[in-house]
PDB file of N, CA and C in Angstrom:
ATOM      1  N   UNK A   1     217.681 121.828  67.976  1.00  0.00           N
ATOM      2  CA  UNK A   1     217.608 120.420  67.707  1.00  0.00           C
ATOM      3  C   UNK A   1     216.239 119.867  68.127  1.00  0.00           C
ATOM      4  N   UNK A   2     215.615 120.337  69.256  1.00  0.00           N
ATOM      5  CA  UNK A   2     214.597 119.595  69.548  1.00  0.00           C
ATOM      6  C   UNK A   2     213.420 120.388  68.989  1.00  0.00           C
ATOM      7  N   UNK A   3     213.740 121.180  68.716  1.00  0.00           N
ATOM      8  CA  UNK A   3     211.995 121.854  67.532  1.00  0.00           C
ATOM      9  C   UNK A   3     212.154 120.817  66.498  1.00  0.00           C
ATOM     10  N   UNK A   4     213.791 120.670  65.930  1.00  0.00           N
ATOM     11  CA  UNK A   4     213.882 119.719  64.485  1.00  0.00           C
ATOM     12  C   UNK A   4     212.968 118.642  64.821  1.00  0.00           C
ATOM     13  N   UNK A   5     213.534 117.789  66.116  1.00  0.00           N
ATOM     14  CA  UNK A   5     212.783 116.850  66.165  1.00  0.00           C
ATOM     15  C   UNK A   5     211.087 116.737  66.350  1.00  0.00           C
ATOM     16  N   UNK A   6     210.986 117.858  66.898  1.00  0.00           N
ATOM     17  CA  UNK A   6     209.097 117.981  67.476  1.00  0.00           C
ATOM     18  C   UNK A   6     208.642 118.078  65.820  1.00  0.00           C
ATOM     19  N   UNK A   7     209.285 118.511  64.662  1.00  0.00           N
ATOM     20  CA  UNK A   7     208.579 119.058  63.629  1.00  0.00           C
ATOM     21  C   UNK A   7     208.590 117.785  62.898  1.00  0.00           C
ATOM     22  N   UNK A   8     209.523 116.771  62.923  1.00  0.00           N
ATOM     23  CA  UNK A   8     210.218 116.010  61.696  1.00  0.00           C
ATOM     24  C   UNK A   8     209.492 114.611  62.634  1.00  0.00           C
ATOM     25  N   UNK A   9     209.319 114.519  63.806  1.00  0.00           N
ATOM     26  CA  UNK A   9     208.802 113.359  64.428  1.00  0.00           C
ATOM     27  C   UNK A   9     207.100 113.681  65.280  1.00  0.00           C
ATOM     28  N   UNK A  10     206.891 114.689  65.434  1.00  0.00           N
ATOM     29  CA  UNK A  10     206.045 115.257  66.213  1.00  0.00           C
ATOM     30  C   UNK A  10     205.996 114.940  67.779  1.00  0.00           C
ATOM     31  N   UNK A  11     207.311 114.973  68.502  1.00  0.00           N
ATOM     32  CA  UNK A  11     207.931 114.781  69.872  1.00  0.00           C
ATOM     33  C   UNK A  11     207.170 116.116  70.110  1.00  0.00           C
ATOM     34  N   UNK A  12     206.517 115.770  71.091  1.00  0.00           N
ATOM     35  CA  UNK A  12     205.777 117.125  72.128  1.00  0.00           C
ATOM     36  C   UNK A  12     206.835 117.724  73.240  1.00  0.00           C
ATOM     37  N   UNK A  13     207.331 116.689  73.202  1.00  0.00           N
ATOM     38  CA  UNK A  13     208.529 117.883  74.875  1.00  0.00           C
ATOM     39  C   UNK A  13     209.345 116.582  74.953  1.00  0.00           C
ATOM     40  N   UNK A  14     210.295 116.731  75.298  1.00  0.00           N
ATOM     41  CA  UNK A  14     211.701 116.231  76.421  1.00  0.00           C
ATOM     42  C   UNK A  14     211.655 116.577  77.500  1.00  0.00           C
ATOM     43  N   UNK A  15     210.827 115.278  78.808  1.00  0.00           N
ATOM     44  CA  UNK A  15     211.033 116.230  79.982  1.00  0.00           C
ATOM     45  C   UNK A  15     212.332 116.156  80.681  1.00  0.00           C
ATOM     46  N   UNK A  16     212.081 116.824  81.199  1.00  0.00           N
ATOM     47  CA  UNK A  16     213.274 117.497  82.740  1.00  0.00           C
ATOM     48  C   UNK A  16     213.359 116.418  83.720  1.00  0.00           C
ATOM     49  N   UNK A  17     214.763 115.945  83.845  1.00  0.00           N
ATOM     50  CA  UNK A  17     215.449 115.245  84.586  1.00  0.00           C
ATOM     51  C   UNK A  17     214.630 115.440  85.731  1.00  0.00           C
ATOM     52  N   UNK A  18     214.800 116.416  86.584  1.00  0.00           N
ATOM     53  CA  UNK A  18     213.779 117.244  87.448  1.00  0.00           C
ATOM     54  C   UNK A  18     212.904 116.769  87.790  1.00  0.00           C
ATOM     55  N   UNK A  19     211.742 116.698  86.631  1.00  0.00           N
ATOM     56  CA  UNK A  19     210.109 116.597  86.582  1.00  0.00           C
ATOM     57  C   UNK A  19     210.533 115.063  86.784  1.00  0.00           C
ATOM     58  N   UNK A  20     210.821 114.503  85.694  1.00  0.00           N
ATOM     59  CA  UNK A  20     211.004 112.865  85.962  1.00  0.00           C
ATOM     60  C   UNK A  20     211.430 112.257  87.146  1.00  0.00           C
ATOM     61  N   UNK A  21     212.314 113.240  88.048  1.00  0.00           N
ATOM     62  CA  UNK A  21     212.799 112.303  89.513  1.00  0.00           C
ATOM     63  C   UNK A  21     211.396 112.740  90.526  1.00  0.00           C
ATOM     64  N   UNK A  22     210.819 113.884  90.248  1.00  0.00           N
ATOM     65  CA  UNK A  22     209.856 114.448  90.761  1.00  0.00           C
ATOM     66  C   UNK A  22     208.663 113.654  90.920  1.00  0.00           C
ATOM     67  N   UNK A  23     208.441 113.339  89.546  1.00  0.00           N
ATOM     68  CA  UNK A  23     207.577 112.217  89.372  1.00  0.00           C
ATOM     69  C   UNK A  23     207.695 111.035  89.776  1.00  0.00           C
ATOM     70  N   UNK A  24     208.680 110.287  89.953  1.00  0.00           N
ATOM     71  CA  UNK A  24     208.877 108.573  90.873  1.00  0.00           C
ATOM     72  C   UNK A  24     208.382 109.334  92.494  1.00  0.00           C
ATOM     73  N   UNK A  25     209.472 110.158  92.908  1.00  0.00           N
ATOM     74  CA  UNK A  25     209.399 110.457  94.014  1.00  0.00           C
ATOM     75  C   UNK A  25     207.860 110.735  94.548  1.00  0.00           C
ATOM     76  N   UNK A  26     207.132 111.438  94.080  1.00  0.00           N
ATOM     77  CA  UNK A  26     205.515 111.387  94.217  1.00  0.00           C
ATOM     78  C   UNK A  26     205.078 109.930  93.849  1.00  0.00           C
ATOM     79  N   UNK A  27     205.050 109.281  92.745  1.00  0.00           N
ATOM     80  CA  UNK A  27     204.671 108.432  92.968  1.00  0.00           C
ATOM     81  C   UNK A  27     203.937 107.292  94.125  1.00  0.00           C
ATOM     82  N   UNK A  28     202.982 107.062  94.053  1.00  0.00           N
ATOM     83  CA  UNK A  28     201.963 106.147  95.018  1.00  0.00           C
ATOM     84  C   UNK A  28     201.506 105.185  94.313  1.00  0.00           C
ATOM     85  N   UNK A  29     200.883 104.423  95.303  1.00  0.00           N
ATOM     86  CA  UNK A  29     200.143 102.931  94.900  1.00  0.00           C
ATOM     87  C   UNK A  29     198.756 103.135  94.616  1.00  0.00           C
ATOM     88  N   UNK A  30     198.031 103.662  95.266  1.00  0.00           N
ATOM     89  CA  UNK A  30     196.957 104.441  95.984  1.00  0.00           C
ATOM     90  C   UNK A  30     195.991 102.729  95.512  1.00  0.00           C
ATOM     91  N   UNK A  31     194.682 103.165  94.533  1.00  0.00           N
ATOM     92  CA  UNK A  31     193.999 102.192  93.910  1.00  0.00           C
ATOM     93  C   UNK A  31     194.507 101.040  93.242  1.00  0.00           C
ATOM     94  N   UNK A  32     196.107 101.441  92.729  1.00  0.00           N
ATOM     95  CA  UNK A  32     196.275 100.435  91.787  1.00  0.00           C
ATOM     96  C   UNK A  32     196.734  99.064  92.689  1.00  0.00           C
ATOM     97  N   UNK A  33     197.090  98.284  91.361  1.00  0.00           N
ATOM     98  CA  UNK A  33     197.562  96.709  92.139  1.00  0.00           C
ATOM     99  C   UNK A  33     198.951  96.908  92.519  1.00  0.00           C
ATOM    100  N   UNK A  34     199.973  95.866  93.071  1.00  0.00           N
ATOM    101  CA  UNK A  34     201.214  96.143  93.511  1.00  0.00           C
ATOM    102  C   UNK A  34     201.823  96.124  91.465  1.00  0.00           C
ATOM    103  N   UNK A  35     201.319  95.085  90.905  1.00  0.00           N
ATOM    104  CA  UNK A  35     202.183  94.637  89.578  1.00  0.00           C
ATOM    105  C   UNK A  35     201.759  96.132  88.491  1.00  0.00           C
ATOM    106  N   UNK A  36     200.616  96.709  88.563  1.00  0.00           N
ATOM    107  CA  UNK A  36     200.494  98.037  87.967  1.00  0.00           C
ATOM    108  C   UNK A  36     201.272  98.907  88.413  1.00  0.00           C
ATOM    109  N   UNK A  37     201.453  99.359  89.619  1.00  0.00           N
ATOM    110  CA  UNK A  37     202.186 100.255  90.620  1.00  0.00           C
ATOM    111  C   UNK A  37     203.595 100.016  89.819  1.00  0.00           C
ATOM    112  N   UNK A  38     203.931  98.740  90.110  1.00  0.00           N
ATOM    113  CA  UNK A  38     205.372  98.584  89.828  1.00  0.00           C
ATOM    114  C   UNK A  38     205.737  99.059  88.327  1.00  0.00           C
ATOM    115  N   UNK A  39     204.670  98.292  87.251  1.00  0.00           N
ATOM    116  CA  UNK A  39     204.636  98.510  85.955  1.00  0.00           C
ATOM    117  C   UNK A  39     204.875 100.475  85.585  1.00  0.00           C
ATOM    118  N   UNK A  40     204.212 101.373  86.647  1.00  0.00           N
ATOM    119  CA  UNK A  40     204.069 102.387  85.987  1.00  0.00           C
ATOM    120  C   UNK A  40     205.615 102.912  86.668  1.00  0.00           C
ATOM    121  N   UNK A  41     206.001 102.698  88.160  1.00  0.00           N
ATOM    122  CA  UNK A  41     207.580 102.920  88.289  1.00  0.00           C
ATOM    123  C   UNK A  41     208.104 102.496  87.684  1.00  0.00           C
ATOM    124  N   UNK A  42     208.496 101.636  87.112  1.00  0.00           N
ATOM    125  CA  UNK A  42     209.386 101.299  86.016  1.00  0.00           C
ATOM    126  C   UNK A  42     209.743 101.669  84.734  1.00  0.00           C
ATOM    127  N   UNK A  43     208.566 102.458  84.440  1.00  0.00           N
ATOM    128  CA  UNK A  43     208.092 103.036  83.059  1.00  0.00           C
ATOM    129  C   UNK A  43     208.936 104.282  83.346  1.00  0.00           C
ATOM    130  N   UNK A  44     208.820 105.175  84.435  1.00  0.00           N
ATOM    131  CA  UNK A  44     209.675 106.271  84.665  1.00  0.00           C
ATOM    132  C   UNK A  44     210.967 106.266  85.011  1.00  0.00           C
ATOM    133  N   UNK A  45     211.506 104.784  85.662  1.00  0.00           N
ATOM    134  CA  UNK A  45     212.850 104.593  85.821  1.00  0.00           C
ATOM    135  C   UNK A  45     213.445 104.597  84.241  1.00  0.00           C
ATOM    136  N   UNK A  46     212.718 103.820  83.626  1.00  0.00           N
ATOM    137  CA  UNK A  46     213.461 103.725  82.235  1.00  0.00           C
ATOM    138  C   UNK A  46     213.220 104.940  81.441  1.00  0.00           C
ATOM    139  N   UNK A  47     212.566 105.817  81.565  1.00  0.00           N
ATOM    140  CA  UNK A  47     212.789 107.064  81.085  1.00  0.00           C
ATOM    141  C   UNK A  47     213.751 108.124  81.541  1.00  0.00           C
ATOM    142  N   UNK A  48     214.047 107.774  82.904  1.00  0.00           N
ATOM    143  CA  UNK A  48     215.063 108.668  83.758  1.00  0.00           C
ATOM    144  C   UNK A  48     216.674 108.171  83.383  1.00  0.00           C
ATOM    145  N   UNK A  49     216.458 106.774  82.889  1.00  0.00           N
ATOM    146  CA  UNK A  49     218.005 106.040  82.204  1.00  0.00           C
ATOM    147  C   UNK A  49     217.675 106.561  81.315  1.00  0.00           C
ATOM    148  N   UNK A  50     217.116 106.573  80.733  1.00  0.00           N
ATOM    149  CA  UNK A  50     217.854 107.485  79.155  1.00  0.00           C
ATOM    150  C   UNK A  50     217.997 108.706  79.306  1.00  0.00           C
ATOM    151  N   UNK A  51     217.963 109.540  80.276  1.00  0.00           N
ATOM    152  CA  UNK A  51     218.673 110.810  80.341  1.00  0.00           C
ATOM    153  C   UNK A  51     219.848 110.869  81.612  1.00  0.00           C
ATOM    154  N   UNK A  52     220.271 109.748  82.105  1.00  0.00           N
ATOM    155  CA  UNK A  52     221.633 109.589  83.314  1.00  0.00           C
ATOM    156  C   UNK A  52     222.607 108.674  82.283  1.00  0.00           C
ATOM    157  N   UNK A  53     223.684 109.687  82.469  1.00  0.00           N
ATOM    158  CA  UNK A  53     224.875 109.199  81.708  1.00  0.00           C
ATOM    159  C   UNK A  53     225.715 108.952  82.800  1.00  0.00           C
ATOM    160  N   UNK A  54     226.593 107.826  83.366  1.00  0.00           N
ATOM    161  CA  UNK A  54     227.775 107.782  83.927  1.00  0.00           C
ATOM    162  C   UNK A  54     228.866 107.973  83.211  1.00  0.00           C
ATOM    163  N   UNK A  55     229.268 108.937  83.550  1.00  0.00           N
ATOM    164  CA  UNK A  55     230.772 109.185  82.582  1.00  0.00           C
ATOM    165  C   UNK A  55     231.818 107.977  83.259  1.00  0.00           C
ATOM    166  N   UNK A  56     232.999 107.874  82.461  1.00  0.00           N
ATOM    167  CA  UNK A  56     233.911 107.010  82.654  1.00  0.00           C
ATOM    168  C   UNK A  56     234.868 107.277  82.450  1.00  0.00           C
ATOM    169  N   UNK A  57     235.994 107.425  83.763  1.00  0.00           N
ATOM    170  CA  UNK A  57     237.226 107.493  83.578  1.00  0.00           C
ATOM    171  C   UNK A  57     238.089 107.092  81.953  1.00  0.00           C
ATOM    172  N   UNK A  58     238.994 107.889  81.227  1.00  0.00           N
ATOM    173  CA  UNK A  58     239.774 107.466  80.416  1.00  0.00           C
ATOM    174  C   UNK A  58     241.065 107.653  80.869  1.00  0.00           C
ATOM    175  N   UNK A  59     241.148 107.455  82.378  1.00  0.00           N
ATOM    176  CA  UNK A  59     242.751 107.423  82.960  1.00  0.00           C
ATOM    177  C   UNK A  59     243.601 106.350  82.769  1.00  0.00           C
ATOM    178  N   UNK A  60     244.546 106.110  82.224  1.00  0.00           N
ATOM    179  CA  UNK A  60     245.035 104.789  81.414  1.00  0.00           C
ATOM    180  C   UNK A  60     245.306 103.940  82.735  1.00  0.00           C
ATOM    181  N   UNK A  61     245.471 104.347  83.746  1.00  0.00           N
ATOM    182  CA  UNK A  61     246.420 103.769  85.154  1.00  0.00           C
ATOM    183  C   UNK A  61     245.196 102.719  85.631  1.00  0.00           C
ATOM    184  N   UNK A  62     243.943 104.198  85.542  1.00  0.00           N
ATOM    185  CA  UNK A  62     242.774 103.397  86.602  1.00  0.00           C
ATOM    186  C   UNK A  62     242.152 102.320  85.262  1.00  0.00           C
ATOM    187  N   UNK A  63     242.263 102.373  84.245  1.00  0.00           N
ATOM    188  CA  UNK A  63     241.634 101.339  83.620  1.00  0.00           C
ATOM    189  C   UNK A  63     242.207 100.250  83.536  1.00  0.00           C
ATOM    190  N   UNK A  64     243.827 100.379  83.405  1.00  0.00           N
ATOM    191  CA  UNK A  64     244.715  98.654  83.991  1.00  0.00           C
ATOM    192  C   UNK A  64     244.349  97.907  85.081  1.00  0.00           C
ATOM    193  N   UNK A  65     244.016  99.093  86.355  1.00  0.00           N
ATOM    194  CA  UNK A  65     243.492  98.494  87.495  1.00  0.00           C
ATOM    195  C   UNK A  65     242.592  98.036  87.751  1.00  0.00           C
ATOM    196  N   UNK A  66     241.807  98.356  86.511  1.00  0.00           N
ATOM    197  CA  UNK A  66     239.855  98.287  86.761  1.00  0.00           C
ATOM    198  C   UNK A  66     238.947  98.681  87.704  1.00  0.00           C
ATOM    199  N   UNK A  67     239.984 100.090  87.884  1.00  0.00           N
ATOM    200  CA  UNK A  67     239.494 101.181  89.607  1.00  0.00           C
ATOM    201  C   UNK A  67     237.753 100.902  88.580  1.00  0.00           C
ATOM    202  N   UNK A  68     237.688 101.905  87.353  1.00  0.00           N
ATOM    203  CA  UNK A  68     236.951 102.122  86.707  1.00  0.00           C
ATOM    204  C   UNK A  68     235.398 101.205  86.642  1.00  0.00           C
ATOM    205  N   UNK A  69     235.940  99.850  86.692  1.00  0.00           N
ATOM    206  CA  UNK A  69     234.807  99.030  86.663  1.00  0.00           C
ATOM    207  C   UNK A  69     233.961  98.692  87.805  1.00  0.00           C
ATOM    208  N   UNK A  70     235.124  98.981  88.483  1.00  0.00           N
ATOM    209  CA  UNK A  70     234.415  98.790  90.289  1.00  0.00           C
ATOM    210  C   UNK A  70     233.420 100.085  90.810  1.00  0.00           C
ATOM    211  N   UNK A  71     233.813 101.286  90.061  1.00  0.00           N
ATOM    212  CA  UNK A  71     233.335 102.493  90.028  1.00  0.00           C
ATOM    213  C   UNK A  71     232.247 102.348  89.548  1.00  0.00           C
ATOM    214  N   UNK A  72     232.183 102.017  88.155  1.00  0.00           N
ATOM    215  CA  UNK A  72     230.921 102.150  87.199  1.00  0.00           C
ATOM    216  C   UNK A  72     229.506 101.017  87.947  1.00  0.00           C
ATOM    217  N   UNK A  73     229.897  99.674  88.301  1.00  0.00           N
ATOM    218  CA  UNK A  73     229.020  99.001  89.368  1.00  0.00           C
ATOM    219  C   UNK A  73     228.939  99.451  90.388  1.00  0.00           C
ATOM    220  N   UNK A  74     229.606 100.420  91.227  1.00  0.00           N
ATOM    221  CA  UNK A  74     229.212 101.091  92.581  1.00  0.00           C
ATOM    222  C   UNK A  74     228.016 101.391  92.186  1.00  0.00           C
ATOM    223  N   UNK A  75     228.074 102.541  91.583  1.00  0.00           N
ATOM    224  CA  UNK A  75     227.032 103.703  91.432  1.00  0.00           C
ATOM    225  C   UNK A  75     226.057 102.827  90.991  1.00  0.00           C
ATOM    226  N   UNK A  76     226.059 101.924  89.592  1.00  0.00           N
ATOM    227  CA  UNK A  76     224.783 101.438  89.542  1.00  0.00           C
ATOM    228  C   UNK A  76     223.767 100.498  90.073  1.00  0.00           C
ATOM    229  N   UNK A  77     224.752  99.888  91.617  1.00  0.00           N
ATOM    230  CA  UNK A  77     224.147  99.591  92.435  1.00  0.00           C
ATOM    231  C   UNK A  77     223.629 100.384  93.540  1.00  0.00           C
ATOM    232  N   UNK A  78     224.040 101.715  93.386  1.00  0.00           N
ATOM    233  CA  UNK A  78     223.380 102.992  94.374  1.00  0.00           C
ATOM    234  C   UNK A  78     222.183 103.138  93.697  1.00  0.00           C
ATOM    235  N   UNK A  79     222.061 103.240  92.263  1.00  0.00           N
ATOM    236  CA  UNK A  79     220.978 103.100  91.323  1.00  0.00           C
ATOM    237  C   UNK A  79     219.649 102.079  91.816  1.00  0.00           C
ATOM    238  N   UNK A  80     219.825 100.746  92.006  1.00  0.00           N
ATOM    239  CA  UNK A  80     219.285  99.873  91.797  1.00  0.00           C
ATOM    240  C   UNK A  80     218.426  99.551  93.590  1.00  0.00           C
ATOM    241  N   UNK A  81     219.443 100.292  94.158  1.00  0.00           N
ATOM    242  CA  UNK A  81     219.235 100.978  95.824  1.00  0.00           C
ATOM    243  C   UNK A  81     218.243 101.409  96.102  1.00  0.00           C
ATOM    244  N   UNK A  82     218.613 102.972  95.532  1.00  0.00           N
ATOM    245  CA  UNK A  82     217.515 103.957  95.539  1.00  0.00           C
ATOM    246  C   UNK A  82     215.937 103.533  94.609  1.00  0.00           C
ATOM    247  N   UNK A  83     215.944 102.664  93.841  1.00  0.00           N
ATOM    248  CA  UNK A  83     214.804 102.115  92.884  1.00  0.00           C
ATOM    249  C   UNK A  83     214.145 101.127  93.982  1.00  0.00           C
ATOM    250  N   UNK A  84     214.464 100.345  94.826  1.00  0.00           N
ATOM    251  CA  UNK A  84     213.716  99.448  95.494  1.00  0.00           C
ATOM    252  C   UNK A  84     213.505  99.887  96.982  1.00  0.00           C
ATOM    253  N   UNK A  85     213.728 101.605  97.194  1.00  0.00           N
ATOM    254  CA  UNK A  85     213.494 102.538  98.254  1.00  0.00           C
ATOM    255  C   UNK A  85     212.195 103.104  97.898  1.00  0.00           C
ATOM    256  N   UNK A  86     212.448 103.268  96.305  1.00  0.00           N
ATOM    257  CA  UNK A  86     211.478 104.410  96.083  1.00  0.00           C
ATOM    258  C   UNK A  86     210.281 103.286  95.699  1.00  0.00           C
ATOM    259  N   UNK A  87     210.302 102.358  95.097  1.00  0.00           N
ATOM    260  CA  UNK A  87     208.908 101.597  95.372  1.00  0.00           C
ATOM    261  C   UNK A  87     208.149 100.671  96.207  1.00  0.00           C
ATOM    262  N   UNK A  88     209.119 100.825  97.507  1.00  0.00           N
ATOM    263  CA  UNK A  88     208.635 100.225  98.815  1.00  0.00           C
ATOM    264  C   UNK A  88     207.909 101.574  99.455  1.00  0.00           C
ATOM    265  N   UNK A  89     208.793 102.973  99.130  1.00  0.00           N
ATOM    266  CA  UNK A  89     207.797 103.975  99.904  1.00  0.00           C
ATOM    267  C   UNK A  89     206.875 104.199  99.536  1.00  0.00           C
ATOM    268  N   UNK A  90     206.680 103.725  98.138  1.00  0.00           N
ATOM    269  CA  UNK A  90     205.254 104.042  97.568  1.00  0.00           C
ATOM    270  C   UNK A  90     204.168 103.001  97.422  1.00  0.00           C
ATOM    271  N   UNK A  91     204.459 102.214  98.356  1.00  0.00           N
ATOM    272  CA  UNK A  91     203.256 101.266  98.609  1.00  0.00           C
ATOM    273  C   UNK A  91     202.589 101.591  99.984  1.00  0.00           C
ATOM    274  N   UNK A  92     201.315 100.797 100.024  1.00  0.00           N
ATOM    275  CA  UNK A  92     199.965 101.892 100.649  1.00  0.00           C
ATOM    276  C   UNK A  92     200.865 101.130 102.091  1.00  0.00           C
ATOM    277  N   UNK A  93     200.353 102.164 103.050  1.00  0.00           N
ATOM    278  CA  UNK A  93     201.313 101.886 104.264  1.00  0.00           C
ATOM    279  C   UNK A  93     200.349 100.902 105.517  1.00  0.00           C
ATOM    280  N   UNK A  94     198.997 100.802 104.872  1.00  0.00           N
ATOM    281  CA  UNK A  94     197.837 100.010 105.759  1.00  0.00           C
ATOM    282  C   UNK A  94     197.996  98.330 105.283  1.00  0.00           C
ATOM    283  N   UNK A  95     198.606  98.433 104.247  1.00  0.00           N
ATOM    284  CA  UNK A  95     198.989  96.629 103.453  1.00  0.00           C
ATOM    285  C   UNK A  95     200.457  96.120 103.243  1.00  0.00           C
ATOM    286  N   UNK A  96     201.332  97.468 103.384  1.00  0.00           N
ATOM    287  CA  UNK A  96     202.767  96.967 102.983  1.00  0.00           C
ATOM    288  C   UNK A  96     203.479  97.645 104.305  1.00  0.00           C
ATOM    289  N   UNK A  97     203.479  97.798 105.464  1.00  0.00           N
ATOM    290  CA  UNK A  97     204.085  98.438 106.162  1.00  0.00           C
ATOM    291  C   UNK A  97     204.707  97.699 106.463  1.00  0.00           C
ATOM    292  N   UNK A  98     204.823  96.584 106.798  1.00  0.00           N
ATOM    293  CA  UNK A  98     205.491  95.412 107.075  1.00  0.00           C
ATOM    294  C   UNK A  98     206.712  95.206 106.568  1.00  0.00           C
ATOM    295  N   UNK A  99     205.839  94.661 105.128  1.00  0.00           N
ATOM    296  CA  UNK A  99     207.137  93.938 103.988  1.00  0.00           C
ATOM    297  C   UNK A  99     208.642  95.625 103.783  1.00  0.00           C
ATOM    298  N   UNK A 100     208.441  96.965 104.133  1.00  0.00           N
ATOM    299  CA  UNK A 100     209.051  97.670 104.018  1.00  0.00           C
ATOM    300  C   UNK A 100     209.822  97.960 104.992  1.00  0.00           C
ATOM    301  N   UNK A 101     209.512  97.719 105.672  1.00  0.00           N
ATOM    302  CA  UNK A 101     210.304  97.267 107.041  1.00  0.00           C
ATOM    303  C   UNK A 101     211.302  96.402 107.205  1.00  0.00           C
TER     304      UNK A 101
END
């Protein structure tokens, strides 16, 4: 499927879940501004959502209860967690040590 697509669209690669968490996680501020910094994390968060699927209960019991919905907002507030961890650690630690704190 994905040669189809590299040939029929000229897609160079699909990266790896992997490489992509790899990549935020390295991620730094270093030269740039805080609103670039942020601009280019974000660019990789939204590439890392389009390859994280939350599956969803089809248990008829837990969906009357709406176990399911409380579930599906857990996690994507563990999501939204870990996103404002990972771009506080990656600000320069001589200008933002503070505000991360």
């Amino acid at each position: 499927m994905w040669e189809d697509l590299q040939k029929q669209y000229g897609v160079a690669s699909v990266p790896n879940i992997n490489q992509l968490k790899a990549s935020i996680f390295e991620c730094r501020q270093g030269g740039m501004s805080v609103v670039k910094f942020y601009s280019k994390v974000r660019g990789l968060w939204s590439k890392l959502d389009n390859h994280v699927h939350i599956l969803q209960c089809t248990y008829a019991r837990c969906i009357r209860k709406g176990c399911e919905r409380n579930l599906v907002s857990r996690i994507v507030e563990m999501f939204e967690a870990d996103k404002s961890y990972q771009f506080l650690l990656g600000l320069n630690d001589d200008l933002y040590s503070q505000v991360r704190s």
